[in-house]
N, C-alpha and C. Protein backbone atom coordinates (compact mmCIF):
# COMPACT_ATOMS: atom_id res chain seq x y z
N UNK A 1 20.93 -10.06 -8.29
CA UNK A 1 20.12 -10.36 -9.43
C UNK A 1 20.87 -11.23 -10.42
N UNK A 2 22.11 -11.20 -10.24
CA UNK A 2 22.79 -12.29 -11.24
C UNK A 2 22.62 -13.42 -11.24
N UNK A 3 22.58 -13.98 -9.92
CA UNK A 3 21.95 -15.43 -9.46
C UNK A 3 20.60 -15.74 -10.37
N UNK A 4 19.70 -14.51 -10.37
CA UNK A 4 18.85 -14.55 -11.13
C UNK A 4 18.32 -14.37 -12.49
N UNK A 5 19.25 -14.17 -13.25
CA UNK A 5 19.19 -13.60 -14.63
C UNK A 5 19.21 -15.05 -15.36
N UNK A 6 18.55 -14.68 -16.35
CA UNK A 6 18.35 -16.13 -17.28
C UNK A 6 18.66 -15.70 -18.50
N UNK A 7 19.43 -16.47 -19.45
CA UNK A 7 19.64 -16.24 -20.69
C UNK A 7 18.83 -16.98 -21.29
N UNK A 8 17.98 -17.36 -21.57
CA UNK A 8 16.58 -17.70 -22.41
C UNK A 8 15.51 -17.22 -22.30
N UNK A 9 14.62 -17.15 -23.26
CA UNK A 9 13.62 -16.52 -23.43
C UNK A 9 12.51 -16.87 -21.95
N UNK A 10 12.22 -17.75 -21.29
CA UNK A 10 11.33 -18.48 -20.75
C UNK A 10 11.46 -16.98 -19.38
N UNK A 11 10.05 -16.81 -18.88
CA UNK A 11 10.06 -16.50 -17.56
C UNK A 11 10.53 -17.17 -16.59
N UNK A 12 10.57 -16.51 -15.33
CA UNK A 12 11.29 -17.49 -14.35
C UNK A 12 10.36 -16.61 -13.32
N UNK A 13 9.23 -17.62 -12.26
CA UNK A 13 9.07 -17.00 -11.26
C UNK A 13 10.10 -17.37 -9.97
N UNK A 14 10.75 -17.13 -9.24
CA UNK A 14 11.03 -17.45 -8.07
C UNK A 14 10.61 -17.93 -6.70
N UNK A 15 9.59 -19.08 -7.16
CA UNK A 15 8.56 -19.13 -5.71
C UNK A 15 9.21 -19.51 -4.80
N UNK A 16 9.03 -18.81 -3.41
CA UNK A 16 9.44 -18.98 -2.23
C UNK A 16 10.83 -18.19 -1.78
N UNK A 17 11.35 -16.96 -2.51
CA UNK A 17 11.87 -16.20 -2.71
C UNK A 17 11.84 -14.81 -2.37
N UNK A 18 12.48 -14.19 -1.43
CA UNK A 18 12.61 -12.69 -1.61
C UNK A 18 14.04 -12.12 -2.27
N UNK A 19 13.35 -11.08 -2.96
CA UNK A 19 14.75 -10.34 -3.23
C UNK A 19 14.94 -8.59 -2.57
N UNK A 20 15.70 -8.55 -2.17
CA UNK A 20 15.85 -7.33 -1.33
C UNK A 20 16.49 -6.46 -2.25
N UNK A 21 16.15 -4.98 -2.48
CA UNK A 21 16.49 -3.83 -3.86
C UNK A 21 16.64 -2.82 -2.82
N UNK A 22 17.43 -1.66 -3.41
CA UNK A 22 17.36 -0.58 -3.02
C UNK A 22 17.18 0.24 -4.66
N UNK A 23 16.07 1.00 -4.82
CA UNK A 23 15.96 2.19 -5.42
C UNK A 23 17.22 2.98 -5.81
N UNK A 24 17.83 3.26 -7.54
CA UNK A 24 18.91 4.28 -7.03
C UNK A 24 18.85 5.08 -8.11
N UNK A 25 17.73 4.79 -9.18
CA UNK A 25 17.21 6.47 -9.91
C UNK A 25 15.46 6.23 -9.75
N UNK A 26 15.16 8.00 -10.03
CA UNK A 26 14.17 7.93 -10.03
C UNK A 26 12.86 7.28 -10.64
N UNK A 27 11.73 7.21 -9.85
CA UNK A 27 10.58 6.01 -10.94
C UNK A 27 10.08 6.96 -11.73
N UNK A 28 10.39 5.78 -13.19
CA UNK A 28 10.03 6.84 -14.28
C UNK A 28 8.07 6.19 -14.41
N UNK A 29 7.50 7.70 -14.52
CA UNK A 29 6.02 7.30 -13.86
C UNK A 29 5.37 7.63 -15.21
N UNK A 30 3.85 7.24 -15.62
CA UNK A 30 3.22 7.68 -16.44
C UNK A 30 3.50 6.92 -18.13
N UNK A 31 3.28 5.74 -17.45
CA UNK A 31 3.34 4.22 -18.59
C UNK A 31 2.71 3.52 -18.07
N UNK A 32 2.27 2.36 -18.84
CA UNK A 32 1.60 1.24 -17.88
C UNK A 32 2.08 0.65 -16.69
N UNK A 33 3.02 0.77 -16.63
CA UNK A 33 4.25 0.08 -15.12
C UNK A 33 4.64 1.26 -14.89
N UNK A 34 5.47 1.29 -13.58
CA UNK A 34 6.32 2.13 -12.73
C UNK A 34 8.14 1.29 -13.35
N UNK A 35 8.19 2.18 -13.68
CA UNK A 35 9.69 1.35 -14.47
C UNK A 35 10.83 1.99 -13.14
N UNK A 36 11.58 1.23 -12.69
CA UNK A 36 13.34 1.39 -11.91
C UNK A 36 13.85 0.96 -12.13
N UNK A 37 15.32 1.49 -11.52
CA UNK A 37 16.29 1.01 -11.60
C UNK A 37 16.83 0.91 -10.35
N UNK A 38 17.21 -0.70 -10.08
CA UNK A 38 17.44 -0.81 -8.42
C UNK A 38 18.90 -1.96 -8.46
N UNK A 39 19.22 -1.73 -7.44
CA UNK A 39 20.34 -2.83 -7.01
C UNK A 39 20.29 -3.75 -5.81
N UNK A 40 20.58 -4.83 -5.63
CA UNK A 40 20.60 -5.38 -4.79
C UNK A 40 21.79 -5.69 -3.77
N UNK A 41 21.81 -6.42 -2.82
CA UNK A 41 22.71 -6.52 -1.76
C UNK A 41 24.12 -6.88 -2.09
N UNK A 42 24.15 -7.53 -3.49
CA UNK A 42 24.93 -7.92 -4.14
C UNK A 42 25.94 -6.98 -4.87
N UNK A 43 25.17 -5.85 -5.10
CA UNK A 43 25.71 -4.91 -5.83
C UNK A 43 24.95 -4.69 -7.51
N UNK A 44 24.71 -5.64 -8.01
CA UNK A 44 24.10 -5.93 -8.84
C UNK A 44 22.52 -4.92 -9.50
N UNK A 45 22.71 -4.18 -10.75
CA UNK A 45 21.76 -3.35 -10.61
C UNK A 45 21.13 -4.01 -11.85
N UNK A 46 19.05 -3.57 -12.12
CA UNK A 46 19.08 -4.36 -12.90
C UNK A 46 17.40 -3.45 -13.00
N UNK A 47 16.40 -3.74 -14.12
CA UNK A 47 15.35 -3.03 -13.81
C UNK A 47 14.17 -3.96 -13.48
N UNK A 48 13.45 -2.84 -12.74
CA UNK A 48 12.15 -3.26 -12.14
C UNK A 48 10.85 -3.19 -12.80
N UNK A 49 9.48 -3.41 -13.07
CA UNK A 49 8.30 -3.09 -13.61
C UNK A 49 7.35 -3.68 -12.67
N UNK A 50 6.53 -2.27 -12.33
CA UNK A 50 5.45 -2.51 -11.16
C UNK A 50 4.58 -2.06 -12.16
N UNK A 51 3.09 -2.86 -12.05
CA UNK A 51 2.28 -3.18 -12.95
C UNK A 51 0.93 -2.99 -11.49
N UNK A 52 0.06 -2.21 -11.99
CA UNK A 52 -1.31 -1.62 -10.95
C UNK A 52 -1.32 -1.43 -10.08
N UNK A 53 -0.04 -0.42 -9.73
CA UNK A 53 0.02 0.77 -8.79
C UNK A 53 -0.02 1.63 -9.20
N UNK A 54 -0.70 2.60 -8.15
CA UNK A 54 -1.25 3.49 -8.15
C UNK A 54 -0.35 4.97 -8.54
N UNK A 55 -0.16 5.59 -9.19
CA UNK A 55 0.26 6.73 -10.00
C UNK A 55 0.35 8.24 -9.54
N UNK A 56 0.71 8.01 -8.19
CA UNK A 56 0.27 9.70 -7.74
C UNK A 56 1.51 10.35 -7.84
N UNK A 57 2.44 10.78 -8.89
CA UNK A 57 3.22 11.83 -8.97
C UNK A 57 4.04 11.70 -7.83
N UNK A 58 3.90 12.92 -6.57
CA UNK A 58 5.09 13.13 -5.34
C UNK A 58 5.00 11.66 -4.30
N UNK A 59 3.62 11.38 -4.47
CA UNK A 59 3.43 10.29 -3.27
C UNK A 59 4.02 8.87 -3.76
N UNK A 60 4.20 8.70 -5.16
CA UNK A 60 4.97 7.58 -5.76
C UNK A 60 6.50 7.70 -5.90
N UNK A 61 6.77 8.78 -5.96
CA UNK A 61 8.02 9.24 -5.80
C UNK A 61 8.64 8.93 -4.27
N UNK A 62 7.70 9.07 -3.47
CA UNK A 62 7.90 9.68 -1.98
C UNK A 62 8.12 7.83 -1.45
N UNK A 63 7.35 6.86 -2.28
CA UNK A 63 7.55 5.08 -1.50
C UNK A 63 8.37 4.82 -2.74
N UNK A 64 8.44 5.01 -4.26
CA UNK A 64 9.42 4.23 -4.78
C UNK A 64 10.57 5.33 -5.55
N UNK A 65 10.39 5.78 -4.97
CA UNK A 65 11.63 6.56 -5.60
C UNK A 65 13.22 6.27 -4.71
N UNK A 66 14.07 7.39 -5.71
CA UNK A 66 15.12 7.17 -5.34
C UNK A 66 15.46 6.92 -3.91
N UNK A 67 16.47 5.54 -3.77
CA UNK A 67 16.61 5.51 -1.78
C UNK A 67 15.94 4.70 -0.93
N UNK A 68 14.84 4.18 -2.15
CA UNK A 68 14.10 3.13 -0.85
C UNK A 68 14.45 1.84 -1.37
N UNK A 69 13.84 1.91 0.01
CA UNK A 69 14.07 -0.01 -0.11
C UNK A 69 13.07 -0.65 -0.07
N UNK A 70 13.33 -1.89 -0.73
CA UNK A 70 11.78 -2.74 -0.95
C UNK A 70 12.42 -4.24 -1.06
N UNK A 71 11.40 -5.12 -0.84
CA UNK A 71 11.67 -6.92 -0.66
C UNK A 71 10.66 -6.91 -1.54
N UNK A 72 10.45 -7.81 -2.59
CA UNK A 72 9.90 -8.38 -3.48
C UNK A 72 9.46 -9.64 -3.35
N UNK A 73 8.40 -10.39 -3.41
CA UNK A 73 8.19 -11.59 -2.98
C UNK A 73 8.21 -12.59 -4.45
N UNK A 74 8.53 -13.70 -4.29
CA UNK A 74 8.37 -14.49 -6.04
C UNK A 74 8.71 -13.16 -6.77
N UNK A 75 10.01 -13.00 -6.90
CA UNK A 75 10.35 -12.21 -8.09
C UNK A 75 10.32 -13.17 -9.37
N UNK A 76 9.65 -11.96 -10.32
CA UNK A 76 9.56 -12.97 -11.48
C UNK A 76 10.27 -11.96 -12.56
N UNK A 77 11.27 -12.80 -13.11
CA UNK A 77 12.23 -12.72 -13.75
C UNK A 77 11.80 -12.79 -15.46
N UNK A 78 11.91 -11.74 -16.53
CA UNK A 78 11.34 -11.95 -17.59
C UNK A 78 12.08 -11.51 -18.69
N UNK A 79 12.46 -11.84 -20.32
CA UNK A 79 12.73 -10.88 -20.39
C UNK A 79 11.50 -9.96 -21.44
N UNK A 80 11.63 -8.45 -21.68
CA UNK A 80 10.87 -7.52 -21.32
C UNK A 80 10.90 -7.46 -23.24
N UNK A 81 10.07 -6.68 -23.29
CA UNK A 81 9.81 -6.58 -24.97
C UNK A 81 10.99 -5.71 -25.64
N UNK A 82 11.77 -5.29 -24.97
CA UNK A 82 13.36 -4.87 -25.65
C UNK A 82 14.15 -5.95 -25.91
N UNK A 83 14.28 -6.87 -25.31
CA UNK A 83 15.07 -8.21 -25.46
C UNK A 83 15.66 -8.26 -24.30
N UNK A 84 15.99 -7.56 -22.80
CA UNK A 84 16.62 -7.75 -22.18
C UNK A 84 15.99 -8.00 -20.96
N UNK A 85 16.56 -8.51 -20.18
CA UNK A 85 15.37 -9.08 -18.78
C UNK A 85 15.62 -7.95 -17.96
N UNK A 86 14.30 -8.56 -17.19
CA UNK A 86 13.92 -6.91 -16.22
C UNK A 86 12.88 -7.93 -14.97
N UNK A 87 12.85 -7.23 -13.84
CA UNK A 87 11.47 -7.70 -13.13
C UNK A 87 10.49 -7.39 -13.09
N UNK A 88 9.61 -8.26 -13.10
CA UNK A 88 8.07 -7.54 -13.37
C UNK A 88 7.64 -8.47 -12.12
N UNK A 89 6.58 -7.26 -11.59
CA UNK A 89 5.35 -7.20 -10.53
C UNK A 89 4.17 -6.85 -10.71
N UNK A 90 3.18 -7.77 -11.03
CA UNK A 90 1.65 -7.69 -11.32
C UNK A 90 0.94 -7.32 -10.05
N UNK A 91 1.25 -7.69 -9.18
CA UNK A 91 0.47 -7.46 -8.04
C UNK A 91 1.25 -6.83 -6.66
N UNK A 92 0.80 -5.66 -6.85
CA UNK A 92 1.47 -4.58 -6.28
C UNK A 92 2.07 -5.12 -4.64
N UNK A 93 0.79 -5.76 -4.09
CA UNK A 93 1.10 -6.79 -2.62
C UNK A 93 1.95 -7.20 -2.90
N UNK A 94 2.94 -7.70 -3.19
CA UNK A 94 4.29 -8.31 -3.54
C UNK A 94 5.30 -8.16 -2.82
N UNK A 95 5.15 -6.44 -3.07
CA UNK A 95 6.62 -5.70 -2.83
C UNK A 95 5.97 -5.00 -1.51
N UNK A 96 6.63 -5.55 -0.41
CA UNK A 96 7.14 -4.56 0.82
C UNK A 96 8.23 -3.50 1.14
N UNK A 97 7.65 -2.39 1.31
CA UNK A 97 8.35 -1.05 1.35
C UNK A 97 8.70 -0.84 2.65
N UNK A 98 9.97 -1.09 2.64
CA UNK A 98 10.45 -0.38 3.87
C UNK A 98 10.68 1.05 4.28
N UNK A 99 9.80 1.58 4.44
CA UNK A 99 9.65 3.02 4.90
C UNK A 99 10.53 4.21 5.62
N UNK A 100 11.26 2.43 6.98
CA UNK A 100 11.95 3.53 7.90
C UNK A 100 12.96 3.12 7.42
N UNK A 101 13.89 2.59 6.09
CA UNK A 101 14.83 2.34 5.77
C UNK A 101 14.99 3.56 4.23
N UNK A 102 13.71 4.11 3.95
CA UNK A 102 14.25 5.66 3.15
C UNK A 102 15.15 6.15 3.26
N UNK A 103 15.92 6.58 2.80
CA UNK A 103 16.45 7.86 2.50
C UNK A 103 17.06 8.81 1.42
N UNK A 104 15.91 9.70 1.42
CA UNK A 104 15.69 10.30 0.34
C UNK A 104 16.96 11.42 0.32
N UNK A 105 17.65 11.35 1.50
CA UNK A 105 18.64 12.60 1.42
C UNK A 105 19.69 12.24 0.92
N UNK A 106 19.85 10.85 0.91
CA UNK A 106 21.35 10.14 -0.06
C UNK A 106 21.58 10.93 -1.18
N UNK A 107 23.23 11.34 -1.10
CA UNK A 107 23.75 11.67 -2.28
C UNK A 107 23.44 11.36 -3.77
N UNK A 108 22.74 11.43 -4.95
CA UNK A 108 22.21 11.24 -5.69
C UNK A 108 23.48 10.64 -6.88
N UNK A 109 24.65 11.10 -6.52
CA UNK A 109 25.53 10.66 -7.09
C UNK A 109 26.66 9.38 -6.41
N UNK A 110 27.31 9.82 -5.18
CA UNK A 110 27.97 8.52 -4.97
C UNK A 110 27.38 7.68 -3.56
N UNK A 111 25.89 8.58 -3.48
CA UNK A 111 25.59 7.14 -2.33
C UNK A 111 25.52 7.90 -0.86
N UNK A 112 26.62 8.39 -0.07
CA UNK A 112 26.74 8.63 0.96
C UNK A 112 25.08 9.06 1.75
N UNK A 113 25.02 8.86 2.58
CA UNK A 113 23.89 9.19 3.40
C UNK A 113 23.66 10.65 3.86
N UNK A 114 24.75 11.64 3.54
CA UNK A 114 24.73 12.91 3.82
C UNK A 114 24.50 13.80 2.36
N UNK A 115 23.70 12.98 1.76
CA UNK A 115 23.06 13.71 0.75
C UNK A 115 22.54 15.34 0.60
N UNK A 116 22.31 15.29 1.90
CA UNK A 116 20.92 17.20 1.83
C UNK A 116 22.25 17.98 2.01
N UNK A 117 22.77 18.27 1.84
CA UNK A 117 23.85 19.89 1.52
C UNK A 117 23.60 20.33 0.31
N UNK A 118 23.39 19.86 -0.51
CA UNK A 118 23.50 20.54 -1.69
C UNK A 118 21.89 19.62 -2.68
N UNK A 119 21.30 20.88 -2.95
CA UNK A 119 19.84 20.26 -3.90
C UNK A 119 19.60 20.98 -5.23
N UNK A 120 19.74 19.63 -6.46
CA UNK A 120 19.28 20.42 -7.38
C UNK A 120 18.53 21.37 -7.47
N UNK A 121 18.73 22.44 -8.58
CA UNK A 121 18.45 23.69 -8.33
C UNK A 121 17.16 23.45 -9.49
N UNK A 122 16.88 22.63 -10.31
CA UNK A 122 16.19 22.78 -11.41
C UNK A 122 14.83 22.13 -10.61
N UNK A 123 15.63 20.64 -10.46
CA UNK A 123 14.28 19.29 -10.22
C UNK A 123 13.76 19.76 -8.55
N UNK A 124 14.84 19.98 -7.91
CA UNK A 124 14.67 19.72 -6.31
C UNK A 124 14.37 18.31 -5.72
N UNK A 125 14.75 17.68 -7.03
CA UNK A 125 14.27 16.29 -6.41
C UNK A 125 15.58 15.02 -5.84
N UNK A 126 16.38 15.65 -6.31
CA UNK A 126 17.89 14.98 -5.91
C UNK A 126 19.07 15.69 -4.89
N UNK A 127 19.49 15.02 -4.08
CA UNK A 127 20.42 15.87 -3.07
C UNK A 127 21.63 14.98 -3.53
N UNK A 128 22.83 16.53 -3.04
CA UNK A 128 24.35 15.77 -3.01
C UNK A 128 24.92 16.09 -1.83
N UNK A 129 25.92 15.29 -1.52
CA UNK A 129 26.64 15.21 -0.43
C UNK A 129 27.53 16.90 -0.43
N UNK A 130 28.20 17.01 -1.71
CA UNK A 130 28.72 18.41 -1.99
C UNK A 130 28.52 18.97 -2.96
N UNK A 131 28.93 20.26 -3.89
CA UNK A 131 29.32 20.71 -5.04
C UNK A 131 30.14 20.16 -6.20
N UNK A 132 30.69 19.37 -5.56
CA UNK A 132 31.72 18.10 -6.48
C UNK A 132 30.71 17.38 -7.11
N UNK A 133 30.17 16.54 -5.96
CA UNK A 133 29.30 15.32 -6.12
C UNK A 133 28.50 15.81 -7.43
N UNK A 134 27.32 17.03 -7.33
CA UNK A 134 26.72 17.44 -7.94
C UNK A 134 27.20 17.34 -9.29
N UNK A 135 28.65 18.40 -9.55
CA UNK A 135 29.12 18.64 -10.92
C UNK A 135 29.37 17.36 -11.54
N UNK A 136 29.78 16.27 -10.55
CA UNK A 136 30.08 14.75 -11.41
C UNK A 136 28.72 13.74 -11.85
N UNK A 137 27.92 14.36 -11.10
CA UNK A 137 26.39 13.64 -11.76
C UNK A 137 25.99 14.23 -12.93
N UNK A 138 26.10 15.95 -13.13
CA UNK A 138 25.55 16.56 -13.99
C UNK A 138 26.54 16.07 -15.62
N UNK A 139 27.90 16.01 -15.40
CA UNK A 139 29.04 15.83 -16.45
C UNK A 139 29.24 14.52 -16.54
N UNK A 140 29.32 13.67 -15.73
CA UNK A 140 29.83 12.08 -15.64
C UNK A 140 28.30 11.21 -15.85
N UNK A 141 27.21 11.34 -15.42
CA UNK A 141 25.78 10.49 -15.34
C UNK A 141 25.09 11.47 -15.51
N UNK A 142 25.06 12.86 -16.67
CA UNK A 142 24.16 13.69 -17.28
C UNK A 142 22.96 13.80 -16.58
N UNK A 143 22.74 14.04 -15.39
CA UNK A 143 21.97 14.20 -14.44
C UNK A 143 20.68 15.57 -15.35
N UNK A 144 20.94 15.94 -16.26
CA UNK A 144 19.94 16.88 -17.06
C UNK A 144 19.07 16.02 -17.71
N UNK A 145 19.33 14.81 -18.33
CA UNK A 145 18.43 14.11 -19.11
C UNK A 145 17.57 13.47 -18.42
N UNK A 146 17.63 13.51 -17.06
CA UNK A 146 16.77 13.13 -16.17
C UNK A 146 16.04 14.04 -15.20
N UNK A 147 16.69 15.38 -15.23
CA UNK A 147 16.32 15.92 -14.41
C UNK A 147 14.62 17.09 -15.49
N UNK A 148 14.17 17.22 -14.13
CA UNK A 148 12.69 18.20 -14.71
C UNK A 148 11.93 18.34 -13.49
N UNK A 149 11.35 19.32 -13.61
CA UNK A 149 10.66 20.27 -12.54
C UNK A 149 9.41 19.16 -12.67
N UNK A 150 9.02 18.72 -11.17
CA UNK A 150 7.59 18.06 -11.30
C UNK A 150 6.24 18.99 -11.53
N UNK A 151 5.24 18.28 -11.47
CA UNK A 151 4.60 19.01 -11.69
C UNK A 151 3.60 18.51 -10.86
N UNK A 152 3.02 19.79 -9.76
CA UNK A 152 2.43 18.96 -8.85
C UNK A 152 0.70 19.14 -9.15
């Protein structure tokens, strides 16, 4: 996304462009957009705004939540009414979800793919690789200010 970041006010669509993201906190749901936070291949993390999709609680969680992956088509590059740029997606067709590239069991803290040993006890919605992992999300990335029991 650095390639892509603009320091002026002006939008930037990217036509003829994909950008490839991986998901790495949860979508915060129940605003006009689906707001994330994703990184790309680059390493580079940066936020997302999906604009008329559909809002179903576990099943939005379950394609954009933490762990997935998605290609974005004409990413359009903006910046956002805080002052800082973000991506925005009007048309949900855009973004292709790679499904069999999930994984929701990733460590919630440093990544590893052997996430499911250990599951928050509050949310149930985040796995860690161990008991370590866990205590360094909860103390190091306050994993409480994010965390909350859904509500199904």
């Amino acid at each position: 996304m650095s390639d892509m970041e603009t320091t002026t006010t002006e939008d930037k669509i990217y036509e003829g462009h994909v950008l490839k993201v991986t998901v790495i906190e949860d979508a915060i749901l129940g605003t006009p957009s689906i707001a994330l936070i994703v990184q790309d291949g680059n390493g580079d993390i940066g936020r997302l705004f999906i604009y008329n999709h559909p809002q179903n609680g576990k099943e939005t969680h379950a394609e954009l939540g933490f762990g997935c992956r998605l290609s974005i088509l004409y990413p359009h590059m903006r910046n956002m009414s805080d002052g800082y740029p973000g991506l925005r997606v009007d048309d949900p067709n855009l973004i292709l979800k790679h499904t069999t590239l999930n994984n929701s069991n990733r460590c919630h803290y440093c990544g590893k793919a052997e996430g499911s040993k250990v599951t928050c006890r509050k949310c149930g919605r985040v796995s860690y690789c161990s008991i370590g992992c866990l205590k360094k999300d909860a103390v190091k990335l306050c994993h409480y200010l994010v965390c909350h029991k859904v509500i199904s």
